[in-house]
N, C-alpha and C. Protein backbone atom coordinates (compact mmCIF):
# COMPACT_ATOMS: atom_id res chain seq x y z
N UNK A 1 0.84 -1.19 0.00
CA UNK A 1 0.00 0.00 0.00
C UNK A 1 0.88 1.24 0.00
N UNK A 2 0.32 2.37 -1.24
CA UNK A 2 0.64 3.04 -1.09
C UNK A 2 1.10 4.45 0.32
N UNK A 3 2.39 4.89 0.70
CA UNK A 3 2.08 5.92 1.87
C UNK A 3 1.47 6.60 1.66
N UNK A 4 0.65 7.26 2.52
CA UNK A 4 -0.52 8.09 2.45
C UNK A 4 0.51 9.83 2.00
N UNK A 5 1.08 10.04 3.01
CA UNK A 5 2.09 10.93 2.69
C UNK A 5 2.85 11.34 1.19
N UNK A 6 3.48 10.33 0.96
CA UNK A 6 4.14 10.18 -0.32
C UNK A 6 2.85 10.62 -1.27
N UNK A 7 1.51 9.99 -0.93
CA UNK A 7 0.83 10.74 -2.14
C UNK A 7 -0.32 12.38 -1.69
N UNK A 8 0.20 12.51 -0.61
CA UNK A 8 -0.19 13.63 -0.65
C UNK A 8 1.09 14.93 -1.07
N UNK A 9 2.33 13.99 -1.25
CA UNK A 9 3.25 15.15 -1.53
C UNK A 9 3.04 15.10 -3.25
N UNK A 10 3.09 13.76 -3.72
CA UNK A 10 2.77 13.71 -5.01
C UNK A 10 1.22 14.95 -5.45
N UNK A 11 0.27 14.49 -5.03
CA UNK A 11 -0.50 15.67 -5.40
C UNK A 11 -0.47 17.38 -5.65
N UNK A 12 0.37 17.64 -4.18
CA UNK A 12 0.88 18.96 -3.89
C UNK A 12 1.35 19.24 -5.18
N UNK A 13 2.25 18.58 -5.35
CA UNK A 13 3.47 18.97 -6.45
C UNK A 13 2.77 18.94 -8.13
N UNK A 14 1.77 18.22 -7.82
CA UNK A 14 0.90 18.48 -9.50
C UNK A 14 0.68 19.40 -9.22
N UNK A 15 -0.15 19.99 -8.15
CA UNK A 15 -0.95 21.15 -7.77
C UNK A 15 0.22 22.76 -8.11
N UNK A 16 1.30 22.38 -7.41
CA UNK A 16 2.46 23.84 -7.75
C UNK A 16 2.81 23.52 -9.12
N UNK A 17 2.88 22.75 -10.11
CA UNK A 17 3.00 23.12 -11.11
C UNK A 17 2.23 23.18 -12.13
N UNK A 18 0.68 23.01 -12.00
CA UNK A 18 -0.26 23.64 -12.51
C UNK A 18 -0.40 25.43 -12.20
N UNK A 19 -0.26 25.24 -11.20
CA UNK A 19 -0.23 26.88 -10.42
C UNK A 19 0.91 27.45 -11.24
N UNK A 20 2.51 27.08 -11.90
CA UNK A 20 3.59 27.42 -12.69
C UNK A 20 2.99 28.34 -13.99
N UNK A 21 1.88 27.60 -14.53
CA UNK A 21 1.01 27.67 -15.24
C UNK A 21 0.21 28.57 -15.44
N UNK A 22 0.20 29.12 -14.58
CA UNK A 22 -1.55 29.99 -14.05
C UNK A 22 -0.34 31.71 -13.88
N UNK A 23 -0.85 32.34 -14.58
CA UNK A 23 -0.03 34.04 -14.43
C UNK A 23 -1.11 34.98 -13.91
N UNK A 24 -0.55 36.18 -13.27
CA UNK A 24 -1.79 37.26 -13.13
C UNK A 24 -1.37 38.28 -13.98
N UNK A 25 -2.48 38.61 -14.83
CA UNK A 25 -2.18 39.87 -15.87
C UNK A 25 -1.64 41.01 -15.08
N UNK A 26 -1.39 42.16 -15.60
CA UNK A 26 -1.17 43.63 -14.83
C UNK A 26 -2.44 43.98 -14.05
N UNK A 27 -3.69 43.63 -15.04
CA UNK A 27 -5.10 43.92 -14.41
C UNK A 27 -5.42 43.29 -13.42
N UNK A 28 -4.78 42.21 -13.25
CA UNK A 28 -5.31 41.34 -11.90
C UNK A 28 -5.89 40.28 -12.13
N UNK A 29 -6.17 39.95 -13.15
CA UNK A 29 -6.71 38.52 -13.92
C UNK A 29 -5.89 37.51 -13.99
N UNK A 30 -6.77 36.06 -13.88
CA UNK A 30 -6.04 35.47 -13.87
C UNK A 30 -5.54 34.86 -15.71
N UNK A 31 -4.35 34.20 -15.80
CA UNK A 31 -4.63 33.65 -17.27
C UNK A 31 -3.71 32.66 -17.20
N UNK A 32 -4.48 31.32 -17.81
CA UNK A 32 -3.17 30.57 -18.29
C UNK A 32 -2.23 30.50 -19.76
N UNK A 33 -1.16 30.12 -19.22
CA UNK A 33 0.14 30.21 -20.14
C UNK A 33 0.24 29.44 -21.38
N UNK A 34 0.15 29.90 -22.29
CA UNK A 34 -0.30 30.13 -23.81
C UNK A 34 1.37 28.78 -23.95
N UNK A 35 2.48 29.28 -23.76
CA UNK A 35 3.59 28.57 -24.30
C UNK A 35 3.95 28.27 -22.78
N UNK A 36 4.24 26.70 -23.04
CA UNK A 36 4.69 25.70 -22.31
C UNK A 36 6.03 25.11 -22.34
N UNK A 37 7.06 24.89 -21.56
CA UNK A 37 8.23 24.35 -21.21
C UNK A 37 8.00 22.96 -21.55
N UNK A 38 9.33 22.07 -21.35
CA UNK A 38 9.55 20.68 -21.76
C UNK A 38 8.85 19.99 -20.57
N UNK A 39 8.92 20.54 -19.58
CA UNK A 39 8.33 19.88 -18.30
C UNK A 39 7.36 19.70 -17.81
N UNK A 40 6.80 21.16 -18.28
CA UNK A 40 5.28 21.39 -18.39
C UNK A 40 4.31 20.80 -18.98
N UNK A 41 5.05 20.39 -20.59
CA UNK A 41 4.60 20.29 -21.42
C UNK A 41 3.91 18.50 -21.02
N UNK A 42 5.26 17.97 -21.18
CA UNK A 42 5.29 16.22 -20.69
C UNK A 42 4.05 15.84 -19.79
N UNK A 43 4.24 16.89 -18.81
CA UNK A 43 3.18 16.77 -17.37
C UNK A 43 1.12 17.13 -18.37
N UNK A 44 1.43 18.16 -18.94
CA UNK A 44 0.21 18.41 -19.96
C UNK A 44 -0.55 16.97 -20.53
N UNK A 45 0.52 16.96 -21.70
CA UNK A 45 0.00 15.79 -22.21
C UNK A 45 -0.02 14.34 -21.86
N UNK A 46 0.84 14.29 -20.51
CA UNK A 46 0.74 12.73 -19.53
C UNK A 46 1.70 11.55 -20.57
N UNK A 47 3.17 12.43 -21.08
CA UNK A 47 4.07 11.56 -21.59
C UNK A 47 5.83 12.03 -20.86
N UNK A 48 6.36 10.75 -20.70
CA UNK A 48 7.68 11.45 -19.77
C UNK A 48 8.35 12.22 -21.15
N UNK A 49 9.10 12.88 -20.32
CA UNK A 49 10.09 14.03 -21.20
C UNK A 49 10.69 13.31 -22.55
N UNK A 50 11.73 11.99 -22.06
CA UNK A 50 11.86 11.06 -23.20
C UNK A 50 11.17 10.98 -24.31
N UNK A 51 9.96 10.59 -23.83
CA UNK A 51 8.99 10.65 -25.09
C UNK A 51 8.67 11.65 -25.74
N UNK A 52 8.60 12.80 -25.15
CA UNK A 52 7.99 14.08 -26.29
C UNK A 52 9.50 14.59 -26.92
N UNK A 53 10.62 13.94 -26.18
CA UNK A 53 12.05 14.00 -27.34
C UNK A 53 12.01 13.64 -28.42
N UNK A 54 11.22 12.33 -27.98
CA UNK A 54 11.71 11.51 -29.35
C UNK A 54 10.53 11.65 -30.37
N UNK A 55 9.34 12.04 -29.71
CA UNK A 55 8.39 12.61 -30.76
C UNK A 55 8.71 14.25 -31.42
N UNK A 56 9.36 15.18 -30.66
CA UNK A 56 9.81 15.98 -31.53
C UNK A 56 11.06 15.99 -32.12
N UNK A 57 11.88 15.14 -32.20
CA UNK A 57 13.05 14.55 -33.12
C UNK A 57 11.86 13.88 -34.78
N UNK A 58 11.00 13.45 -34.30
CA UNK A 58 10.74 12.69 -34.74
C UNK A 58 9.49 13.83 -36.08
N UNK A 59 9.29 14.82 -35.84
CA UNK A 59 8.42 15.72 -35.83
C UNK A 59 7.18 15.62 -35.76
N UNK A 60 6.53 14.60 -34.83
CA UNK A 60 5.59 13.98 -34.92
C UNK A 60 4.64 14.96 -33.49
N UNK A 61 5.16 15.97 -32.86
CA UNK A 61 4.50 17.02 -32.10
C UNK A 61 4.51 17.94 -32.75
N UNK A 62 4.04 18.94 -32.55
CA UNK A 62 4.31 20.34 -32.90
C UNK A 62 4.76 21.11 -31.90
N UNK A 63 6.14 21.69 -31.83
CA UNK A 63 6.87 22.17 -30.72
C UNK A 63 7.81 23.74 -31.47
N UNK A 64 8.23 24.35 -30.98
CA UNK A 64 9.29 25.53 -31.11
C UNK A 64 10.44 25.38 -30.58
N UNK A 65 11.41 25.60 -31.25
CA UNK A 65 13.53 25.38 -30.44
C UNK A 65 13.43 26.93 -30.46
N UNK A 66 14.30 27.50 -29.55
CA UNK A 66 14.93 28.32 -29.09
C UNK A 66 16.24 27.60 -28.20
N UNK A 67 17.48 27.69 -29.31
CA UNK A 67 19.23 27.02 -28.67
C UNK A 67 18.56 25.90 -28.78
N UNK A 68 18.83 25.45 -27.72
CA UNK A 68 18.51 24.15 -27.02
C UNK A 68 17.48 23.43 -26.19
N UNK A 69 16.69 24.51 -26.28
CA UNK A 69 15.17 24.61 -25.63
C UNK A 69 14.11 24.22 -26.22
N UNK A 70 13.06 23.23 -25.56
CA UNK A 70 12.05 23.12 -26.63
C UNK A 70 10.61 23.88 -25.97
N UNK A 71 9.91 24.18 -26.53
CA UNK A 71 8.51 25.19 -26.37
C UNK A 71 7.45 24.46 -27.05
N UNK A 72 6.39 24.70 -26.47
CA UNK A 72 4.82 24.10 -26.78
C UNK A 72 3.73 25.01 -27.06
N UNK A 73 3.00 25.20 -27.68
CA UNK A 73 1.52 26.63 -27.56
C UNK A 73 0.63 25.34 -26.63
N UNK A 74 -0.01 25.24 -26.06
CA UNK A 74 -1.26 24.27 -24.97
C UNK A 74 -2.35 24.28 -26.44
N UNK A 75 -2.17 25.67 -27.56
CA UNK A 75 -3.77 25.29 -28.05
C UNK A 75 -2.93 24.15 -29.10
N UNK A 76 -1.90 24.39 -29.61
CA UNK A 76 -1.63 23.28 -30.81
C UNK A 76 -1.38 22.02 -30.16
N UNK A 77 -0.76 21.86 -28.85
CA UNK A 77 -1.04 20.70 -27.87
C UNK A 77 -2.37 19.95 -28.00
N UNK A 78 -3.40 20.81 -28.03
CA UNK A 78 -4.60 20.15 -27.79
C UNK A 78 -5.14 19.49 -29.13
N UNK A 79 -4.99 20.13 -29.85
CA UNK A 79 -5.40 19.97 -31.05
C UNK A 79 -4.49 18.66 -31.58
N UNK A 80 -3.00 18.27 -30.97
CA UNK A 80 -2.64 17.06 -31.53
C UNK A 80 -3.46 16.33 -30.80
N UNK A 81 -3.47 16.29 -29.79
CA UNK A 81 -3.95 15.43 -28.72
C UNK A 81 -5.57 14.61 -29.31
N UNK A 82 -6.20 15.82 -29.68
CA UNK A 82 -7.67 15.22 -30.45
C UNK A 82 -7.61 15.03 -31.64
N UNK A 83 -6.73 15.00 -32.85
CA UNK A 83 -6.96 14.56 -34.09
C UNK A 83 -6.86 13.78 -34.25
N UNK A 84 -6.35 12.64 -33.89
CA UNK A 84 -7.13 11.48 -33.97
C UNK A 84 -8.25 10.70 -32.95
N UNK A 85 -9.12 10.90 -33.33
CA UNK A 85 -10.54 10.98 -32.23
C UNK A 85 -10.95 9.36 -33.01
N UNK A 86 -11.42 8.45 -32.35
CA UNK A 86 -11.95 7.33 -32.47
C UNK A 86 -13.30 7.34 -32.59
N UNK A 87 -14.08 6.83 -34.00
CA UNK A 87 -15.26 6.94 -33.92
C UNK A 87 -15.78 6.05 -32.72
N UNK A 88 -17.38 6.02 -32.50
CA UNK A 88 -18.11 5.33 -31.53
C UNK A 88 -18.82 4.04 -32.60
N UNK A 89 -19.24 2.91 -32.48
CA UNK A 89 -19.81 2.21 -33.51
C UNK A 89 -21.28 3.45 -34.18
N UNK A 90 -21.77 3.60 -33.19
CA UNK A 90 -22.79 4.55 -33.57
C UNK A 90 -22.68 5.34 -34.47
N UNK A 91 -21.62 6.06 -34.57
CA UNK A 91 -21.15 6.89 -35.54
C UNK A 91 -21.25 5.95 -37.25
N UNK A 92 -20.34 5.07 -36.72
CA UNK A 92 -19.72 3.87 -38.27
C UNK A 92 -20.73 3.64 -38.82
N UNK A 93 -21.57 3.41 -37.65
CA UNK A 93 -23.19 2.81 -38.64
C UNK A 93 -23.78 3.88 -39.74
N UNK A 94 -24.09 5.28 -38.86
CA UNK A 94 -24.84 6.53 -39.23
C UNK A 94 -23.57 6.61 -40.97
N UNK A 95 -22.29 6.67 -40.60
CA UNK A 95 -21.89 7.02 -42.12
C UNK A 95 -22.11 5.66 -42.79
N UNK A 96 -21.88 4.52 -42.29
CA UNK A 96 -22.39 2.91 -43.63
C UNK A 96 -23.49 3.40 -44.12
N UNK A 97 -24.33 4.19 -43.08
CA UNK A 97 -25.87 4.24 -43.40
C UNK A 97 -26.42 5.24 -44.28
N UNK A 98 -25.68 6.10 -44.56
CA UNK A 98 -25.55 7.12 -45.25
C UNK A 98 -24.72 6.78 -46.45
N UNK A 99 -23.92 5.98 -46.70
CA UNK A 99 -23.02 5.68 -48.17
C UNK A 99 -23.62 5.00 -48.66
N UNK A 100 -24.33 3.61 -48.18
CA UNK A 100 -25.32 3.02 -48.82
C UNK A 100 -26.62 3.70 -49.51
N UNK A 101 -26.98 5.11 -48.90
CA UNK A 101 -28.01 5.49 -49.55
C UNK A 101 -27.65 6.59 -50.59
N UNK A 102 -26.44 6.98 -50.46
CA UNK A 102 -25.45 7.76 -51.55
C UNK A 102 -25.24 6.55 -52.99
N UNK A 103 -24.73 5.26 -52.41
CA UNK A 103 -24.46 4.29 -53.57
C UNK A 103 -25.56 3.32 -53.43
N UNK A 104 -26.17 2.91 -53.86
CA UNK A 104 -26.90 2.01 -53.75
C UNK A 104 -25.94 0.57 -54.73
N UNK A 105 -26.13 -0.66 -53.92
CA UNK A 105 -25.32 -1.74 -54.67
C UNK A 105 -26.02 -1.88 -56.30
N UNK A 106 -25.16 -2.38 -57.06
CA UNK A 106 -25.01 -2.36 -58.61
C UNK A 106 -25.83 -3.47 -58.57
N UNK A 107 -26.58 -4.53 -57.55
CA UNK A 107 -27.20 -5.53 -57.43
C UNK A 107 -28.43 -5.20 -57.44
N UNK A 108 -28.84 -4.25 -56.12
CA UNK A 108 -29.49 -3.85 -55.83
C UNK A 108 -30.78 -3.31 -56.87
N UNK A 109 -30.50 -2.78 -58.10
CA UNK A 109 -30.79 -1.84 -59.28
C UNK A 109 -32.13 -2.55 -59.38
């Protein structure tokens, strides 16, 4: 069993670096941070650092270098994150169900 401790420090520490995240405008507002760090980033999308290396070696993220630094936008983050969206069967049916009445079989006639 997990220590109870150990995961309340684990939580904390998601918690301060979501908060890393979070800026106050001049006005006093709050806003979150448009461009994301390597660390940030990893923690975002729930892949270790390794991996978003070798996916942006790979150019298979969409990321920004500055030197030796790599950078993220959160909206083009998101947007990899959902393009490939898995239909539901429900869906598969509604388009079969719809191409069939676009083509009707050459049998069918």
């Amino acid at each position: 069993m997990e220590n109870p401790f150990e995961l309340i420090i684990e939580k904390l520490n998601n918690i301060e670096n979501l908060l890393k995240t979070v800026m106050k405008n001049d006005n006093g507002t709050v806003t979150i941070t448009e461009v994301l760090n390597l660390n940030q980033a990893a923690e975002y999308v729930s892949l270790s650092k390794s991996a978003i290396y070798k996916k942006t070696s790979e150019r298979n993220i969409p990321h920004f270098k500055q030197g030796k630094k790599l950078y993220f936008k959160r909206s083009e983050l998101d947007e990899w994150l959902t393009h490939k969206r898995i239909s539901t069967h429900a869906e598969i049916e509604q388009l079969a169900s719809e191409y069939i009445r676009r083509k009707p079989w050459k049998g069918m006639r």
